[in-house]
Protein backbone atom coordinates (compact mmCIF):
# COMPACT_ATOMS: atom_id res chain seq x y z
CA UNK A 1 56.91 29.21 224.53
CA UNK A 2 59.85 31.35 225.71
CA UNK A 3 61.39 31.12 222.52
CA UNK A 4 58.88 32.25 220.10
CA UNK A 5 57.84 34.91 222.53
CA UNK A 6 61.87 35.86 222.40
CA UNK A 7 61.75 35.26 218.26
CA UNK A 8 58.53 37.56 217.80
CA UNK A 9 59.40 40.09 220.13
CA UNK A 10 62.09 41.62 217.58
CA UNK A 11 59.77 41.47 214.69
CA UNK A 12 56.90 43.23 217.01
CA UNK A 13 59.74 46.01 217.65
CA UNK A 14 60.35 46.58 214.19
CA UNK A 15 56.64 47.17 212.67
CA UNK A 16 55.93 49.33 215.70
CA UNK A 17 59.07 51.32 214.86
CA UNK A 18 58.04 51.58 211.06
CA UNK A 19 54.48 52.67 212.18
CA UNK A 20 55.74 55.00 214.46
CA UNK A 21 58.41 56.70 211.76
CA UNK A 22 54.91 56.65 209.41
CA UNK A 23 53.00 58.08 212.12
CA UNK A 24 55.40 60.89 212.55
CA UNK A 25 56.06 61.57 208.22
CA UNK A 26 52.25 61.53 208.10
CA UNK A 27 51.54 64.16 211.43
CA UNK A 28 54.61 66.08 210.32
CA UNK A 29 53.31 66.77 207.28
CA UNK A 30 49.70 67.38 208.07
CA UNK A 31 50.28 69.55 210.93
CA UNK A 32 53.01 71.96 209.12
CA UNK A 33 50.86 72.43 206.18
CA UNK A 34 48.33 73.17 208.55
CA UNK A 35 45.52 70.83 206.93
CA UNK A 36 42.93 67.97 208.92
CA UNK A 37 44.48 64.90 209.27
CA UNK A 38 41.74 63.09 207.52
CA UNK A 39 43.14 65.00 204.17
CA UNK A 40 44.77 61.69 202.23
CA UNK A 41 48.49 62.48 201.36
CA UNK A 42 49.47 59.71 199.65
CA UNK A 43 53.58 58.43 199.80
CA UNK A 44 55.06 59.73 202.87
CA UNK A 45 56.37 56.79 204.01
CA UNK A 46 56.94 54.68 201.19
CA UNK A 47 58.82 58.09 199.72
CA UNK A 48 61.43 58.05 202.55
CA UNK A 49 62.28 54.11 201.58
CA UNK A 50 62.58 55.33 197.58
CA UNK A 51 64.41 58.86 197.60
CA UNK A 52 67.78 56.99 199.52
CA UNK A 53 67.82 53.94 196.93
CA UNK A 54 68.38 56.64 194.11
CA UNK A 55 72.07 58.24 193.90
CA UNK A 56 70.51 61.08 192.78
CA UNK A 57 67.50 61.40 195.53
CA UNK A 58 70.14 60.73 197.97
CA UNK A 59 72.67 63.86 196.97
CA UNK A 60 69.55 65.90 196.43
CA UNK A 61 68.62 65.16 200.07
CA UNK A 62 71.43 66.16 201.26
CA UNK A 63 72.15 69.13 199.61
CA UNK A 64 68.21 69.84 200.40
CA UNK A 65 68.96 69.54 203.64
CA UNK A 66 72.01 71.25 203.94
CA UNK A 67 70.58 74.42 202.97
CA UNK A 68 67.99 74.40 205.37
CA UNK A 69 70.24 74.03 208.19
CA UNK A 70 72.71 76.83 206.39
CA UNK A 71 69.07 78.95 206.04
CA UNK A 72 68.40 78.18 209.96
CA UNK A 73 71.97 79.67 211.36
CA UNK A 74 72.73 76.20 212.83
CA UNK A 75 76.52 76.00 213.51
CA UNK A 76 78.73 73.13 214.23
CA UNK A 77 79.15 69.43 213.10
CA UNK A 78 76.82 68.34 210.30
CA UNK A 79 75.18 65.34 212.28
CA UNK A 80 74.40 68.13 215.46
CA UNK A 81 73.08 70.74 213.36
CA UNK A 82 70.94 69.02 211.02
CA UNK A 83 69.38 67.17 214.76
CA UNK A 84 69.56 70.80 216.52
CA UNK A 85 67.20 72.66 213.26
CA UNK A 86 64.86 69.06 213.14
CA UNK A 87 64.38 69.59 217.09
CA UNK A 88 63.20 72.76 216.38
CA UNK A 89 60.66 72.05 213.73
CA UNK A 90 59.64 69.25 215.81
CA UNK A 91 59.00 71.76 218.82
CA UNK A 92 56.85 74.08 217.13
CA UNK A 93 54.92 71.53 215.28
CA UNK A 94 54.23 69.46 218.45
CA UNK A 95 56.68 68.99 221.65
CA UNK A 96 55.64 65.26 221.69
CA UNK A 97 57.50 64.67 218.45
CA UNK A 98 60.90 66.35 219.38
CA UNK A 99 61.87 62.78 220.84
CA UNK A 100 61.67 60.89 217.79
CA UNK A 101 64.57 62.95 215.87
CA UNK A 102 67.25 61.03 218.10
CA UNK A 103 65.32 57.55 216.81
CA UNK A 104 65.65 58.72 213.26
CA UNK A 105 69.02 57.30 210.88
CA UNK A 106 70.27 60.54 208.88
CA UNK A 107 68.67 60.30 206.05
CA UNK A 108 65.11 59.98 207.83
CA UNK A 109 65.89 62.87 209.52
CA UNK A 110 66.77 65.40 205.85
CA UNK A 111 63.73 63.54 204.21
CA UNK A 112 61.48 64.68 207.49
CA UNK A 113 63.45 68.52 207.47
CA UNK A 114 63.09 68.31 203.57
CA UNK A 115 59.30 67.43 204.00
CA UNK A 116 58.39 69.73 206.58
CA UNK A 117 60.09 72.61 205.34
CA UNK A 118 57.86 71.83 201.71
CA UNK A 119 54.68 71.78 203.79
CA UNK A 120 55.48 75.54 205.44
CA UNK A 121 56.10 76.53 201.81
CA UNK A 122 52.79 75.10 200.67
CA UNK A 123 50.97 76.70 203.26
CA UNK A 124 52.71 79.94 202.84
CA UNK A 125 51.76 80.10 198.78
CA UNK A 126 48.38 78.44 199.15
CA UNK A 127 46.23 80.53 202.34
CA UNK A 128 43.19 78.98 201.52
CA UNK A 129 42.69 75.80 203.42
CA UNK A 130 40.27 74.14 201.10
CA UNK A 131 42.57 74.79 198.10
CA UNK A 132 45.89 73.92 200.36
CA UNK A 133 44.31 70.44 200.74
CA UNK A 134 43.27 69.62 197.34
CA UNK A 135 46.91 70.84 196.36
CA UNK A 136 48.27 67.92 198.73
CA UNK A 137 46.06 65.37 198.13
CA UNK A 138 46.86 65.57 194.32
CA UNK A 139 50.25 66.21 194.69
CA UNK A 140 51.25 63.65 197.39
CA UNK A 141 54.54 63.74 199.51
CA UNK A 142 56.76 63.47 196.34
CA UNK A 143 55.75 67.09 195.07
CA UNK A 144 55.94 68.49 198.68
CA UNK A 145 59.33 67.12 199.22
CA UNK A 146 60.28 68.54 195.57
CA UNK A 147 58.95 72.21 197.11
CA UNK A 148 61.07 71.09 199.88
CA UNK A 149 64.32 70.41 198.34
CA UNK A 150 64.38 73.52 196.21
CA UNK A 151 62.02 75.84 197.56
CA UNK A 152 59.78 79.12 196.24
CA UNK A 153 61.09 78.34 192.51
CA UNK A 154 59.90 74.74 192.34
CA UNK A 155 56.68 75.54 194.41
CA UNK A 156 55.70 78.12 192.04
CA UNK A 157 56.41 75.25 189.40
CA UNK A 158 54.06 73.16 191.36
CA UNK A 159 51.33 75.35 191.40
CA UNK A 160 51.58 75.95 187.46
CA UNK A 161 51.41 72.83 186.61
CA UNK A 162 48.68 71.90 188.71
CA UNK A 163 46.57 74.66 187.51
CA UNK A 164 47.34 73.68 183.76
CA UNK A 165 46.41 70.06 184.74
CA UNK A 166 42.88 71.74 186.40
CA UNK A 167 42.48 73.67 183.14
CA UNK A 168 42.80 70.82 180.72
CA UNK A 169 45.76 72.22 179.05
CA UNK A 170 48.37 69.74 180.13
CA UNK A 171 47.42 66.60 178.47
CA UNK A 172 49.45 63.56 177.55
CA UNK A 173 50.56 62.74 173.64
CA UNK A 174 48.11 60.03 172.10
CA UNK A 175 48.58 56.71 173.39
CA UNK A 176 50.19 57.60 176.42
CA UNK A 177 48.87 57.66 180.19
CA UNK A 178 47.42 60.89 181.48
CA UNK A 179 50.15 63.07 183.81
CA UNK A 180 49.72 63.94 187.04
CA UNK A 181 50.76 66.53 190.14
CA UNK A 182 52.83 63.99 191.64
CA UNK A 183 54.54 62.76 188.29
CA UNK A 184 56.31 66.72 188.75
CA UNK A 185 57.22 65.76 192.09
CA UNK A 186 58.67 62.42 191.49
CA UNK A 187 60.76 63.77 188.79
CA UNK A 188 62.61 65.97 191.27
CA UNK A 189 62.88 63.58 194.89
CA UNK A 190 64.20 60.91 191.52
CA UNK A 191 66.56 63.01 189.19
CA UNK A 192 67.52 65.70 192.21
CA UNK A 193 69.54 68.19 190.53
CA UNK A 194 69.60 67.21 187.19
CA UNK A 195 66.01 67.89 187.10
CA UNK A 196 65.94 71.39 188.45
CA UNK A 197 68.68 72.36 185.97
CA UNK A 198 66.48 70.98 183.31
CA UNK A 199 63.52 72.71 184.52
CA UNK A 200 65.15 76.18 184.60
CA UNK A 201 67.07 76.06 181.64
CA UNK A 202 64.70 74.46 179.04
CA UNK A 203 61.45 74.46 180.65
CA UNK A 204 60.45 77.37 182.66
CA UNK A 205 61.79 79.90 179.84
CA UNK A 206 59.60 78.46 177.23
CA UNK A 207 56.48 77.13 178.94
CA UNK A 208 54.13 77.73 176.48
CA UNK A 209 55.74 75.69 173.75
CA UNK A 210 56.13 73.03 176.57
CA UNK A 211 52.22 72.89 176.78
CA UNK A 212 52.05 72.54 173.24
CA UNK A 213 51.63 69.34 171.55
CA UNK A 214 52.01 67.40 175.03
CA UNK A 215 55.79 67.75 175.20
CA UNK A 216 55.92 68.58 179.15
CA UNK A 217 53.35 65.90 180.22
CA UNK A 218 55.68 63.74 178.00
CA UNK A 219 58.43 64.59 179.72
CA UNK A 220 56.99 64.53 182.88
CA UNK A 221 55.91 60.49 182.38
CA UNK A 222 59.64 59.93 180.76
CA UNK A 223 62.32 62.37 182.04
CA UNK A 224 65.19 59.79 181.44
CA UNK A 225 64.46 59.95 177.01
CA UNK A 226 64.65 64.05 177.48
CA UNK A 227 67.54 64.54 179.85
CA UNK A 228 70.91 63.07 180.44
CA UNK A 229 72.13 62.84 184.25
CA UNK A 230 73.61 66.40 184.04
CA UNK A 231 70.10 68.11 183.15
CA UNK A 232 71.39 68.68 179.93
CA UNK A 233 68.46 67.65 176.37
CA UNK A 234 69.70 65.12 175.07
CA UNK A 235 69.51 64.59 170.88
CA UNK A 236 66.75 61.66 171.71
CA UNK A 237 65.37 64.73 174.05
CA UNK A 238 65.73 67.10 171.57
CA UNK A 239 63.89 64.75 168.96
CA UNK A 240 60.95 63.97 171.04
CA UNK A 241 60.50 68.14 171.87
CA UNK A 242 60.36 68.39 167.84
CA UNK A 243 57.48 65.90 167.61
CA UNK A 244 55.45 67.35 170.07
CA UNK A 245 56.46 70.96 169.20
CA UNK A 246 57.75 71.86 165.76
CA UNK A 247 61.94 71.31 164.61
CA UNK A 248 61.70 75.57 164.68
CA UNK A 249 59.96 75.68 168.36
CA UNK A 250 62.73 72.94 169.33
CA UNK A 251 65.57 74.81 168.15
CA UNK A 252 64.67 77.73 170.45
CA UNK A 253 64.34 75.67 173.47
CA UNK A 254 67.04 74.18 173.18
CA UNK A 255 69.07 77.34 172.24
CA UNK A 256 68.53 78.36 175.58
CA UNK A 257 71.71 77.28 177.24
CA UNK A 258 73.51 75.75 173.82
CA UNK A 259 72.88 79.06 171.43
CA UNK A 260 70.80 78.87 168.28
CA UNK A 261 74.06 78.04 166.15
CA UNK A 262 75.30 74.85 168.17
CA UNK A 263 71.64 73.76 168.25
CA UNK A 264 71.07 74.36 164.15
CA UNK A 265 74.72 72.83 163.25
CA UNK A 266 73.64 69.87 165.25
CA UNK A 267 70.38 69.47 163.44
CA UNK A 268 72.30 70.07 160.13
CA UNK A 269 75.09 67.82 160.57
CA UNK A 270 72.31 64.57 161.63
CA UNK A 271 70.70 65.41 158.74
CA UNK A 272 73.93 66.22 156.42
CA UNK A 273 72.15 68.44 153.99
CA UNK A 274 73.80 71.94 153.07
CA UNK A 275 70.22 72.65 152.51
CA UNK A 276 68.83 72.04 155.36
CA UNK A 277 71.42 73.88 157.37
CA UNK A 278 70.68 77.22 155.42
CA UNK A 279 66.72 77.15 156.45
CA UNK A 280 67.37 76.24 160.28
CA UNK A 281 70.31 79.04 160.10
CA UNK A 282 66.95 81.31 158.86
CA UNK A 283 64.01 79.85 161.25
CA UNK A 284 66.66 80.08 163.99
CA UNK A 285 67.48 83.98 163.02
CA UNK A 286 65.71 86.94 164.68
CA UNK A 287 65.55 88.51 161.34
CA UNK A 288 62.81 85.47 160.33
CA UNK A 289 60.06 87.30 162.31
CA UNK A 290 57.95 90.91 160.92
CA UNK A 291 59.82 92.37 164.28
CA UNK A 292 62.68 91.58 163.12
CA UNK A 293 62.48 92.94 159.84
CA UNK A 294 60.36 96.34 161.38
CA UNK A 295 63.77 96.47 163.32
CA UNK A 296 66.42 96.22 160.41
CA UNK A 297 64.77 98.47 158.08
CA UNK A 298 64.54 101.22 160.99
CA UNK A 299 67.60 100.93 161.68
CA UNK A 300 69.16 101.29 158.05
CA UNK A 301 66.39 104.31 157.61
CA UNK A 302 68.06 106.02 160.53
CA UNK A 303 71.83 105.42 159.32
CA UNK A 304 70.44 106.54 155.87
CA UNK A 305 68.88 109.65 156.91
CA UNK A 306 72.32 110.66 158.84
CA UNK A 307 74.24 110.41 155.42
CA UNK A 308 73.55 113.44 152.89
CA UNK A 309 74.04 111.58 149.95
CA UNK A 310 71.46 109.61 150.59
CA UNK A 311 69.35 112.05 152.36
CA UNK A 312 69.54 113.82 149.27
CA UNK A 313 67.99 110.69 147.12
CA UNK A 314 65.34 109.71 149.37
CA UNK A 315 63.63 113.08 149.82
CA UNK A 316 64.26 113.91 145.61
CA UNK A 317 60.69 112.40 144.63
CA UNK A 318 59.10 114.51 147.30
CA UNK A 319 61.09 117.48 146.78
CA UNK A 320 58.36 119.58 145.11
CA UNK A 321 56.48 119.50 148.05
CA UNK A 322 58.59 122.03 149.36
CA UNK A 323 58.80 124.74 146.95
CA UNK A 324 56.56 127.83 146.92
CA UNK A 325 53.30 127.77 144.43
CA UNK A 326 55.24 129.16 141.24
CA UNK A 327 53.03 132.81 139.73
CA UNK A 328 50.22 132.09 137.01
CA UNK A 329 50.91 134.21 134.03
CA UNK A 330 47.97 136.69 133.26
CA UNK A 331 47.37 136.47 129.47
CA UNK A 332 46.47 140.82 128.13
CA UNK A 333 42.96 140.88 126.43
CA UNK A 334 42.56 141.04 123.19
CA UNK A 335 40.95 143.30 121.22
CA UNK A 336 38.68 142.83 118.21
């Protein structure tokens, strides 16, 4: 009887540990973001099990968390300051939490400095309580701990693409599952850096083409066929955004960071037709578009009409509008 008493004792220890850890994730999160605790938030425990398996959750996490110490003034050794700024969240959230941060392995205590640094931010863009909760219920712990790990930028993200996904205008490709708020957020605590660097480079600039043609929610369900593990489109990427978007619409987005020639020589040389490179070299010119064109010929008017020899020969035709009325003749009587 001693002996399975002695046997079940560690396995008792361990699940009330894990519920505990959950119990703090779950109050940590709910009390910063300053919403009722019946408000379901779904993944805050299972999340702090997944972002360390992933290389890239894991350096995400820890640059995440590095800056929020850096942001805090916290000085000294890693390991102390990261404990010293999670005390202090801890405090003001609720005293009876501070003791848990010495229980906590490091990279429970980023994820739960990561997470409740993305619940202030979500209560600090969304004031309205009613709204605030429907934000985190749909979103879940992976989008907070996205706002988390990169802050205002990625919040603001957040909050667009929820409001497209409210509006009906983010909707998946045919034949593929509908997105949703916590798909952004998983894409972030998953791909870390890679995925923020993607975000700002090809998405954010061009959001409306994005929308179009279900590119982002594509992208959203299956970052790993847009993106390599730099953040950088890949040609399968690049492929998928013409589908959804138009070859033209492509070649801007991805001109971005590459430029609109490396983008058009790559889509020439694939498809190794001189022919083909001369039209993307025009859809890819500024000169394709009425502005364009308003803007050349103004400009050649103005060198023109700094030139007298050809100031001369564009005013000739409407020369005669400047001279004075010429005399009429009076013809004398004549006599009979």
């Amino acid at each position: 009887m001693k002996r399975r008493i002695l046997l079940t004792l560690p396995i008792l220890f361990f699940f009330a540990s894990a519920t505990v850890h959950a119990g703090v994730l779950d109050t940590v999160l709910r009390r910063t973001a300053k919403v009722a605790d019946h408000v379901p938030i779904r993944g805050a425990d299972e999340l702090a099990e997944k972002i360390v398996k992933s290389k890239a959750g894991r350096e995400a996490l820890e640059s995440g968390s590095q800056r929020i110490v850096k942001s805090a003034g916290a000085a000294g050794d890693s390991a102390q300051a990261l404990k010293k700024v999670l005390k202090a969240d801890l405090q003001r959230i609720d005293p009876t939490l501070v003791r848990y941060a010495d229980t906590l392995d490091k990279p429970t205590q980023q994820y739960l400095l990561v997470l409740g640094r993305g619940a202030r931010e979500c209560e600090l863009a969304l004031p309205d309580l009613a709204a605030r909760a429907r934000f985190l219920e749909r979103g879940g712990a992976e989008t907070v701990s996205a706002i988390g790990l990169y802050g205002d930028d990625i919040a603001k993200a957040a909050m667009r693409v929820d409001s497209a996904l409210q509006g009906g205008k983010l909707v998946s490709p045919a034949g593929m599952r509908a997105v949703h708020l916590d798909d952004f957020g998983r894409l972030f605590t998953t791909h870390g850096d890679a995925a923020k660097t993607f975000w700002s480079t090809y998405v954010a600039p061009h959001w409306g083409k994005w929308l179009a043609g279900g590119a982002l929610a594509w992208y959203l369900i299956d970052p790993e066929g847009f993106m390599d593990s730099a953040g950088a489109m890949t040609e399968e990427g690049f492929k998928r955004v013409g589908e959804a978007v138009g070859d033209a619409a492509a070649i801007v987005i991805r001109g971005a960071s590459e430029g609109a020639a490396n983008a058009m020589g790559n889509i020439a040389e694939s498809a190794g037709d001189a022919a083909v490179k001369i039209t993307w070299a025009i859809l890819a010119s500024f000169f394709c578009s009425w502005k364009g064109l308003a803007a050349l010929a103004s400009f050649l008017l103005i060198i023109a009409l700094l030139l007298p020899w050809t100031r001369y020969w564009i005013f000739l035709p409407f020369r005669f509008l400047f001279r004075p009325p010429t005399k009429i003749k009076e013809t004398p009587p004549t006599t009979e």
